[in-house]
N, C-alpha and C. Protein backbone atom coordinates (compact mmCIF):
# COMPACT_ATOMS: atom_id res chain seq x y z
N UNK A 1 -5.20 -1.48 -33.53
CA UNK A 1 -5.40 -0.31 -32.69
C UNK A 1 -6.13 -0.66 -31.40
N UNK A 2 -7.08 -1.92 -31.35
CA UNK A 2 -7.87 -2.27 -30.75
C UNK A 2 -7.25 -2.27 -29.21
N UNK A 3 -6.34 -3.43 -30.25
CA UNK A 3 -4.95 -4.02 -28.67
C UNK A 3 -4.27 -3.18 -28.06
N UNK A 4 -4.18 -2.02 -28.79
CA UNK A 4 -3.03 -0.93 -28.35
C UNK A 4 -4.08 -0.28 -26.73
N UNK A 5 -5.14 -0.07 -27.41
CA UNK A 5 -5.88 0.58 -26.23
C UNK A 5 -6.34 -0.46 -25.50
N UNK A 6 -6.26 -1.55 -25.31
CA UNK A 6 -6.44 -2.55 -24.04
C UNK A 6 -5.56 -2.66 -23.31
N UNK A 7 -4.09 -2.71 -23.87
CA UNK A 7 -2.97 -2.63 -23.54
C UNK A 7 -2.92 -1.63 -22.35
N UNK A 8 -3.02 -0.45 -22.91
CA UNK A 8 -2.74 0.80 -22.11
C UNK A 8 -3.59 0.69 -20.99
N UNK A 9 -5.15 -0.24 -20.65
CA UNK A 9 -5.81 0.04 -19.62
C UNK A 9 -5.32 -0.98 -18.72
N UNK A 10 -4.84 -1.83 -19.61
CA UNK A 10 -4.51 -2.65 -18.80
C UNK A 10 -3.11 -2.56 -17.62
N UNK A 11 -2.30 -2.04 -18.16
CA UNK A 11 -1.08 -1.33 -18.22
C UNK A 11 -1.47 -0.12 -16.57
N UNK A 12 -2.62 0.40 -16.90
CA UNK A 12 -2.89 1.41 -16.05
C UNK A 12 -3.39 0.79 -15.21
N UNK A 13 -4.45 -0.09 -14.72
CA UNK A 13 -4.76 -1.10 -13.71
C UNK A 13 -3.84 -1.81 -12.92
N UNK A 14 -3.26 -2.30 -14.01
CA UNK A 14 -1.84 -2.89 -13.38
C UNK A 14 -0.82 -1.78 -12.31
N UNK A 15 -0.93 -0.44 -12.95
CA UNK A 15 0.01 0.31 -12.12
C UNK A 15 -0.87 0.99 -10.41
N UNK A 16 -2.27 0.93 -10.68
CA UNK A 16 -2.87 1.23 -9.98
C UNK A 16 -2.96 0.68 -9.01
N UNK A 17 -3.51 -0.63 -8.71
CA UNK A 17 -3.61 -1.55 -7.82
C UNK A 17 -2.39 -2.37 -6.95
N UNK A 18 -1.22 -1.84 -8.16
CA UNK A 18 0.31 -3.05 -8.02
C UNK A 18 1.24 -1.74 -7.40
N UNK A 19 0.73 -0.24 -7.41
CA UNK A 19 1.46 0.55 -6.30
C UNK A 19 1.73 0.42 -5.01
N UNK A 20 3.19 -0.02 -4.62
CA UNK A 20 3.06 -0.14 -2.92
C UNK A 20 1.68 0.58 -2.11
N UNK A 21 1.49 -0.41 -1.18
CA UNK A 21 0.55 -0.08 -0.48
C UNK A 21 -1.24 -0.09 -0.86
N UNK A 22 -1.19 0.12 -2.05
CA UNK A 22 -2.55 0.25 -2.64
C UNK A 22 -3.38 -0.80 -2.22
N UNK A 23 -2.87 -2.48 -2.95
CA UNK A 23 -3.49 -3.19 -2.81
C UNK A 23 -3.84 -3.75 -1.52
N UNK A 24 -2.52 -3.36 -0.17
CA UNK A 24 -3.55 -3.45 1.19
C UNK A 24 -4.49 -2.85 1.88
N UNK A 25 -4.12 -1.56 0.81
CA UNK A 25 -5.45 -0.72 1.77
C UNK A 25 -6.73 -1.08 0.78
N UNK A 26 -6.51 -1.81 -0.24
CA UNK A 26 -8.15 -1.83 -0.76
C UNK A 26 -8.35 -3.35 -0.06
N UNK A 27 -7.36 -4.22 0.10
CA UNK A 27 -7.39 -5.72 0.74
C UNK A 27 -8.64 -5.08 1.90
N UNK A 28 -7.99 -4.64 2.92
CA UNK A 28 -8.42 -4.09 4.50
C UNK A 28 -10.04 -3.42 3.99
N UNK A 29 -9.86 -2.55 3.20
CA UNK A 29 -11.08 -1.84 3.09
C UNK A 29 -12.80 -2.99 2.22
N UNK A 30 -11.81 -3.94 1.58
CA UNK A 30 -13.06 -5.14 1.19
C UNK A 30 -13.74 -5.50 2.54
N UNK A 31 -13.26 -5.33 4.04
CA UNK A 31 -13.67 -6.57 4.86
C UNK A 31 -15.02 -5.13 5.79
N UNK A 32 -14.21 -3.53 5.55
CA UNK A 32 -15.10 -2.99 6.04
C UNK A 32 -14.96 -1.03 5.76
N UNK A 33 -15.17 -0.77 5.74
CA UNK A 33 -14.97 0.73 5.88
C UNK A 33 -14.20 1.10 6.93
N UNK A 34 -13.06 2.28 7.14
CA UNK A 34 -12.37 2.14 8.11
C UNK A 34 -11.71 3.52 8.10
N UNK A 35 -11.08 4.29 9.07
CA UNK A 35 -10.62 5.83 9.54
C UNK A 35 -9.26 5.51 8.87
N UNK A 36 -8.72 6.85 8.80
CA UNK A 36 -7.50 6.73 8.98
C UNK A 36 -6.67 5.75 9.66
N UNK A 37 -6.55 6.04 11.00
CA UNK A 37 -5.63 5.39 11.86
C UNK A 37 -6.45 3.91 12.23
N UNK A 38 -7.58 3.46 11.78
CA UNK A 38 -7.26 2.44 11.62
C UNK A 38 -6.31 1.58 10.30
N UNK A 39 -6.42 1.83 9.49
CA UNK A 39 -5.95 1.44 8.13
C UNK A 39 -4.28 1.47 8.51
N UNK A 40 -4.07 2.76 8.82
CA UNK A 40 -2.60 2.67 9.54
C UNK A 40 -1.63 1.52 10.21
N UNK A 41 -2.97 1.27 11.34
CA UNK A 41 -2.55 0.60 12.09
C UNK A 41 -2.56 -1.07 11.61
N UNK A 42 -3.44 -1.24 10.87
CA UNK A 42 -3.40 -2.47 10.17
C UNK A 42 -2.71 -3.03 9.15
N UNK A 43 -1.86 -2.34 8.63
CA UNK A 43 -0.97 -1.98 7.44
C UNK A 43 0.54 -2.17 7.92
N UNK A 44 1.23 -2.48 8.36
CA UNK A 44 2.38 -2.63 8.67
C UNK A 44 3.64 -1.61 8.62
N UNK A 45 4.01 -1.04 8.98
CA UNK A 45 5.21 0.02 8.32
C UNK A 45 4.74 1.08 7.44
N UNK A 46 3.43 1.14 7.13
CA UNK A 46 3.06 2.37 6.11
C UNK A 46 3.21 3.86 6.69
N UNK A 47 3.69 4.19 6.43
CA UNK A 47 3.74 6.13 6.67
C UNK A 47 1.91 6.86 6.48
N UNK A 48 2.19 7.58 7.62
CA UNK A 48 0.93 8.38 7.44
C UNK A 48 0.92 9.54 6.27
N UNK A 49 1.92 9.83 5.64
CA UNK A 49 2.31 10.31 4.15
C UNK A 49 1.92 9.58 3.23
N UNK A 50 2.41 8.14 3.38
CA UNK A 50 1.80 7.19 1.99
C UNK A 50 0.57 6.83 2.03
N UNK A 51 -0.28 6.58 3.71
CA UNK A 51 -1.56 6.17 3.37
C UNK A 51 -1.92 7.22 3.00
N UNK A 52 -1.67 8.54 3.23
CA UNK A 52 -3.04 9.70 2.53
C UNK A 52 -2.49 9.86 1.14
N UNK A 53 -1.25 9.59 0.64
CA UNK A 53 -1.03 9.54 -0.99
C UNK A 53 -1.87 8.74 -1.66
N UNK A 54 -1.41 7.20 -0.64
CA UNK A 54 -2.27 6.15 -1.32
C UNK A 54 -3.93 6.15 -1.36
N UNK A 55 -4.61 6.77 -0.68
CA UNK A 55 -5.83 6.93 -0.20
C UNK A 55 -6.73 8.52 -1.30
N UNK A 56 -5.66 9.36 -1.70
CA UNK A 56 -6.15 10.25 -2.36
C UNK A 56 -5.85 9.74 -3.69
N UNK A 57 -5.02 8.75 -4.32
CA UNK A 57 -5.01 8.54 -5.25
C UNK A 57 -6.72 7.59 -5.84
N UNK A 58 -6.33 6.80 -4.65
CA UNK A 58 -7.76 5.77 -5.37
C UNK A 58 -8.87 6.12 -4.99
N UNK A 59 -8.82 7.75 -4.41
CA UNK A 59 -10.35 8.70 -4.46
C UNK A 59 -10.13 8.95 -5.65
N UNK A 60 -9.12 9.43 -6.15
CA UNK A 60 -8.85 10.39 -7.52
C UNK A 60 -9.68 9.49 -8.49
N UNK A 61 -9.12 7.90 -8.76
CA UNK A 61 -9.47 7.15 -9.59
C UNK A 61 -11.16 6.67 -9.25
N UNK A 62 -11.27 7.11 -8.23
CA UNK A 62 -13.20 6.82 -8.01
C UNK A 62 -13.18 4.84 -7.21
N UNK A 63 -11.91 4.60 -6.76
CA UNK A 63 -11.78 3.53 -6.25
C UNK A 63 -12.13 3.22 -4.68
N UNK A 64 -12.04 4.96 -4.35
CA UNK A 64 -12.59 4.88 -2.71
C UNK A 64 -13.32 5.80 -2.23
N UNK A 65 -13.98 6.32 -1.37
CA UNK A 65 -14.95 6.99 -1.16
C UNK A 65 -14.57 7.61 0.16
N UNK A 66 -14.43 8.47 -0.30
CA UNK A 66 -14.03 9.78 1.05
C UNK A 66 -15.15 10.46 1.96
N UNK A 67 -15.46 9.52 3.00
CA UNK A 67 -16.86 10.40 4.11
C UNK A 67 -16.37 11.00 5.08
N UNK A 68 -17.45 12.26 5.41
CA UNK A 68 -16.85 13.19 5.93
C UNK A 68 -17.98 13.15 6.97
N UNK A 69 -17.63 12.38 8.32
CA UNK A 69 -18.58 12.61 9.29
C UNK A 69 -19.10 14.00 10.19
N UNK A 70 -20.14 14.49 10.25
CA UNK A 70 -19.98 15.77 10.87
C UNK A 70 -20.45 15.81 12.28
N UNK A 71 -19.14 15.29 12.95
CA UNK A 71 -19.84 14.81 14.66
C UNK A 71 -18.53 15.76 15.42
N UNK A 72 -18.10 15.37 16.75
CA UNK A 72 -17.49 16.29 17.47
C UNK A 72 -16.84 14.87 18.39
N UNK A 73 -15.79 14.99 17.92
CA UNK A 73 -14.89 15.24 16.79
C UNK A 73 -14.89 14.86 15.54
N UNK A 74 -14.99 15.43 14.38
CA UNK A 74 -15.11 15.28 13.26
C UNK A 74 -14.89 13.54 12.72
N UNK A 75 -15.12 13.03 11.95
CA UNK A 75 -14.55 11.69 11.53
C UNK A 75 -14.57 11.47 10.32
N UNK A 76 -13.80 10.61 9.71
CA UNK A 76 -13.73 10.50 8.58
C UNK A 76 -13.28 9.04 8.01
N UNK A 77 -14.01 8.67 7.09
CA UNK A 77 -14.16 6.72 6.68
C UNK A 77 -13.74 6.84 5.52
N UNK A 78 -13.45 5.62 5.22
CA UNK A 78 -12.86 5.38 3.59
C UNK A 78 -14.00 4.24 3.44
N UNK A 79 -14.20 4.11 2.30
CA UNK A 79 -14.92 2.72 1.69
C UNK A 79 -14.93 2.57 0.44
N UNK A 80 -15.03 1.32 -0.31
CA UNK A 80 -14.71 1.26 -1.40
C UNK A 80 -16.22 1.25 -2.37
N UNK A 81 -16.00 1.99 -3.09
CA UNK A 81 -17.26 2.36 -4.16
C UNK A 81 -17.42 0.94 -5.19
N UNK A 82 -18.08 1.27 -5.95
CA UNK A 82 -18.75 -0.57 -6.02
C UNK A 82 -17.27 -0.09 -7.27
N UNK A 83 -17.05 0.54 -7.89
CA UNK A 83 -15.76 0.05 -8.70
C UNK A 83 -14.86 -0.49 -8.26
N UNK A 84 -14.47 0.05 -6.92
CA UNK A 84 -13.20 -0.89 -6.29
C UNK A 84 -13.65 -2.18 -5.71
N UNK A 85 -15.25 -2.45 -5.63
CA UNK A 85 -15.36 -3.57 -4.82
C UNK A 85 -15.27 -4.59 -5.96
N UNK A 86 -15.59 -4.18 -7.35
CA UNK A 86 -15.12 -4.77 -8.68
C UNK A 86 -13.80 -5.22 -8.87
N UNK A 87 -13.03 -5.08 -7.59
CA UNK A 87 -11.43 -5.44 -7.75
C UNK A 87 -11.98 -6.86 -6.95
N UNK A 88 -12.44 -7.07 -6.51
CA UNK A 88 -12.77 -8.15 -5.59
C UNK A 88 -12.42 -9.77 -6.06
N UNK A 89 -13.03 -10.10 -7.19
CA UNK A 89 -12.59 -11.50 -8.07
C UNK A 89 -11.16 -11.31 -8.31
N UNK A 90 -11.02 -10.12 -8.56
CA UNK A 90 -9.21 -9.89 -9.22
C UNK A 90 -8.17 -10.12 -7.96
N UNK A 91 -8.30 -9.34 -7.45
CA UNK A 91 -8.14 -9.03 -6.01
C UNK A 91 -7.62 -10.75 -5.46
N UNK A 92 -8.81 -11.43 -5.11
CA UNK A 92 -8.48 -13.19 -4.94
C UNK A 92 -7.85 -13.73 -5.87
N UNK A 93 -8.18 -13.61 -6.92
CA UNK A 93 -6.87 -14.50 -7.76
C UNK A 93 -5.88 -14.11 -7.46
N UNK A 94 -5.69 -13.15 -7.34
CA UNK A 94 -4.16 -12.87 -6.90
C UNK A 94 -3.39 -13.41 -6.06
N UNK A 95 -4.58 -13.40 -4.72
CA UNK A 95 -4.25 -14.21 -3.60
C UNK A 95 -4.21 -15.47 -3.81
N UNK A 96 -4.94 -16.25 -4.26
CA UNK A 96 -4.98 -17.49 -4.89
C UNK A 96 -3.62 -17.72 -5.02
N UNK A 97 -3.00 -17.02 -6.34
CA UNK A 97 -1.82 -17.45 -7.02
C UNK A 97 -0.86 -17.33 -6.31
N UNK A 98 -0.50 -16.42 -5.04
CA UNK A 98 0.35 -16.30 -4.56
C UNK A 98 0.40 -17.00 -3.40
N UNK A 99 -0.59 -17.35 -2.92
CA UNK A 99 -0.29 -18.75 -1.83
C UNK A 99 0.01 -19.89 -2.42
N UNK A 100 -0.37 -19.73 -3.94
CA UNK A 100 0.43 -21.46 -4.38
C UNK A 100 1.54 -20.99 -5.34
N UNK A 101 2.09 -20.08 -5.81
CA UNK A 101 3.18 -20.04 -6.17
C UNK A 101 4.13 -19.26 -5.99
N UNK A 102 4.39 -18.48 -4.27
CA UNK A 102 5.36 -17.67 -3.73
C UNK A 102 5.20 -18.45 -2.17
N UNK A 103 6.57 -18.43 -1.52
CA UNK A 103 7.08 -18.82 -0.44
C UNK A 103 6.40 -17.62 0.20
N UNK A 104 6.87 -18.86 1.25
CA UNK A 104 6.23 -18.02 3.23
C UNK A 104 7.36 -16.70 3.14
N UNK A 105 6.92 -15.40 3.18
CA UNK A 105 7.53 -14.11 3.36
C UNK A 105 7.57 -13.29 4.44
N UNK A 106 9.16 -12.59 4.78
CA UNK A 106 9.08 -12.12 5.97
C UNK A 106 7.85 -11.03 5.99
N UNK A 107 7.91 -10.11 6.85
CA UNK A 107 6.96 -9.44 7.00
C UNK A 107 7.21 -8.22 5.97
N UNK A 108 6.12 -7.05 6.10
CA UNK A 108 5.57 -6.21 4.68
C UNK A 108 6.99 -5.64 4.45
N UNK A 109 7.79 -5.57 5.05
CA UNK A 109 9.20 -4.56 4.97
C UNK A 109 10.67 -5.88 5.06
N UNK A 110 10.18 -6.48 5.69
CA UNK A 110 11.09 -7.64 6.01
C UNK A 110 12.24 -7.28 6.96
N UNK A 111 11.43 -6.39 7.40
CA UNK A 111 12.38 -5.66 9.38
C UNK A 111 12.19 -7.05 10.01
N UNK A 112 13.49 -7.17 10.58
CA UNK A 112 13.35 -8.00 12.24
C UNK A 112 12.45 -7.28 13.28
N UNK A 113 12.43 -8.41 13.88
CA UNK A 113 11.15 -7.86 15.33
C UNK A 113 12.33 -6.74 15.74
N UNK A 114 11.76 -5.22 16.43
CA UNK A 114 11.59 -4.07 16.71
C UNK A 114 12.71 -3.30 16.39
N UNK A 115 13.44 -3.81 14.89
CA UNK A 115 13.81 -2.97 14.05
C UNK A 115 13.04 -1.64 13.46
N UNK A 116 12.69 -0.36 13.58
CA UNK A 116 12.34 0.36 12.93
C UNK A 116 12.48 0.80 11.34
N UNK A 117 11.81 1.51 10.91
CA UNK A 117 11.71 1.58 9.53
C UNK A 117 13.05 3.00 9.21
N UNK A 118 12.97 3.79 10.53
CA UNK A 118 14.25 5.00 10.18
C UNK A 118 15.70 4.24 10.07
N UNK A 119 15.61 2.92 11.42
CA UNK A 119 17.10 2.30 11.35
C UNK A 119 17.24 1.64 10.04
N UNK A 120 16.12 0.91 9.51
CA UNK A 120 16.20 0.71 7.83
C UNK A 120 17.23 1.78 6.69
N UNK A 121 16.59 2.80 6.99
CA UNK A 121 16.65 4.00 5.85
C UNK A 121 18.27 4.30 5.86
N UNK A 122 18.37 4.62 7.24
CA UNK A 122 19.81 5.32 7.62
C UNK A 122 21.28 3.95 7.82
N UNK A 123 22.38 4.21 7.20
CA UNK A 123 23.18 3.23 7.61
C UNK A 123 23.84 3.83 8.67
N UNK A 124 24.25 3.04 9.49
CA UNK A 124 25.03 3.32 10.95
C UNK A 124 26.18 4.15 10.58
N UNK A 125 26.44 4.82 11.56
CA UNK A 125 27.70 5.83 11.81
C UNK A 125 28.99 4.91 11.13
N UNK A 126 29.12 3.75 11.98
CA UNK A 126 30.16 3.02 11.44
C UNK A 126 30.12 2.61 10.62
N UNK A 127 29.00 2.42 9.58
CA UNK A 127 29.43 2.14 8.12
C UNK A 127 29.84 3.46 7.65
N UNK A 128 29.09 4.15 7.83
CA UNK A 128 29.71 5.12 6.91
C UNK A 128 31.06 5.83 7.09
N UNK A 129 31.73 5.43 8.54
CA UNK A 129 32.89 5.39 8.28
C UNK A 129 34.21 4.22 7.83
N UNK A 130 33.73 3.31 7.62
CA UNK A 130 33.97 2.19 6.83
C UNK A 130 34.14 2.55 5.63
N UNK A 131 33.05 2.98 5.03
CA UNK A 131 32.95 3.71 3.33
C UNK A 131 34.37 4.82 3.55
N UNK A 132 34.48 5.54 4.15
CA UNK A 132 35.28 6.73 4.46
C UNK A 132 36.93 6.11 4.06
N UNK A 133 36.91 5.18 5.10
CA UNK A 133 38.56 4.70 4.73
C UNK A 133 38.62 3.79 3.90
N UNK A 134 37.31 2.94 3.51
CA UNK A 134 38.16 1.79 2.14
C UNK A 134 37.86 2.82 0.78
N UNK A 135 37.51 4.60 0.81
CA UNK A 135 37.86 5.40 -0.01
C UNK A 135 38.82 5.87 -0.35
N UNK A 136 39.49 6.05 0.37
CA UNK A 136 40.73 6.68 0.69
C UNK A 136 41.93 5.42 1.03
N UNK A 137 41.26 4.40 1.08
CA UNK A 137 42.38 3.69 1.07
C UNK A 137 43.13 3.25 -0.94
C-alpha cells in the first residue's frame, strides 16, 4: 500500500513540474522574482493565456507566490516559495541529464527564425485545397 501512495505523489510531481511551460517558468523564477511580462518575454512562444494558467496553477499547488504591489501603477511579482525553491536539486539533475543525454534542440517550439506561432497552428489556404481535391479525387 506503501508503494501505491508514493507512486501516486510521485506520479503527481511528475505531472506538475513536466506540464508544458511549468518547468521554465519555475527555471526563470530560481534566478529571481519577476512580473508578468517579464516571464513572458523570457519564455519563448508562451501565450499570455498559458503563463497565467501556468502561473495560477503552481500558486494553487503553493509552488509560487503571488505579490500584489500596491503602487501606481499597481504591480505584481511571482516568486518561488521555499517549496518550489525545493525543486532546485531536482530541477539540475534534470538539466544535468539532459545536456549529456539529449542533442542540441531547435528552439522551445522549433519555429524557424520569424515564423509565428498562428502560421504554426493554421495550414495554408493551399493545403487545404490540396486536401480538397486528393478527396474527391
Amino acid at each position: 500500500m506503501a508503494e501505491t501512495a508514493l507512486c501516486a505523489r510521485f506520479h503527481k510531481a511528475i505531472e506538475l513540474v513536466g506540464r508544458r511551460w511549468s518547468g521554465a517558468i519555475i527555471q526563470m523564477l530560481f534566478r529571481k522574482p519577476a512580473r508578468f511580462a517579464e516571464l513572458r518575454h523570457a519564455i519563448p512562444d508562451i501565450t499570455d493565456r498559458m503563463l497565467s494558467e501556468r502561473l495560477q496553477e503552481l500558486e494553487e499547488e503553493g509552488l509560487v507566490v503571488r505579490t500584489v504591489i500596491p503602487e501606481t501603477p499597481v504591480r505584481v511579482e511571482y516568486q518561488l516559495s521555499a517549496k518550489g525553491r525545493a525543486l532546485e536539486p531536482a530541477m539540475a539533475a534534470i538539466g544535468k541529464w539532459a545536456e549529456h543525454w539529449l542533442s542540441e534542440l531547435p528552439s522551445a517550439s522549433g519555429l524557424a527564425a520569424g515564423q509565428t506561432a498562428k502560421a504554426r497552428r493554421r495550414p495554408s489556404a493551399k493545403a487545404g485545397q490540396r486536401r480538397a481535391v486528393s478527396a474527391r479525387s
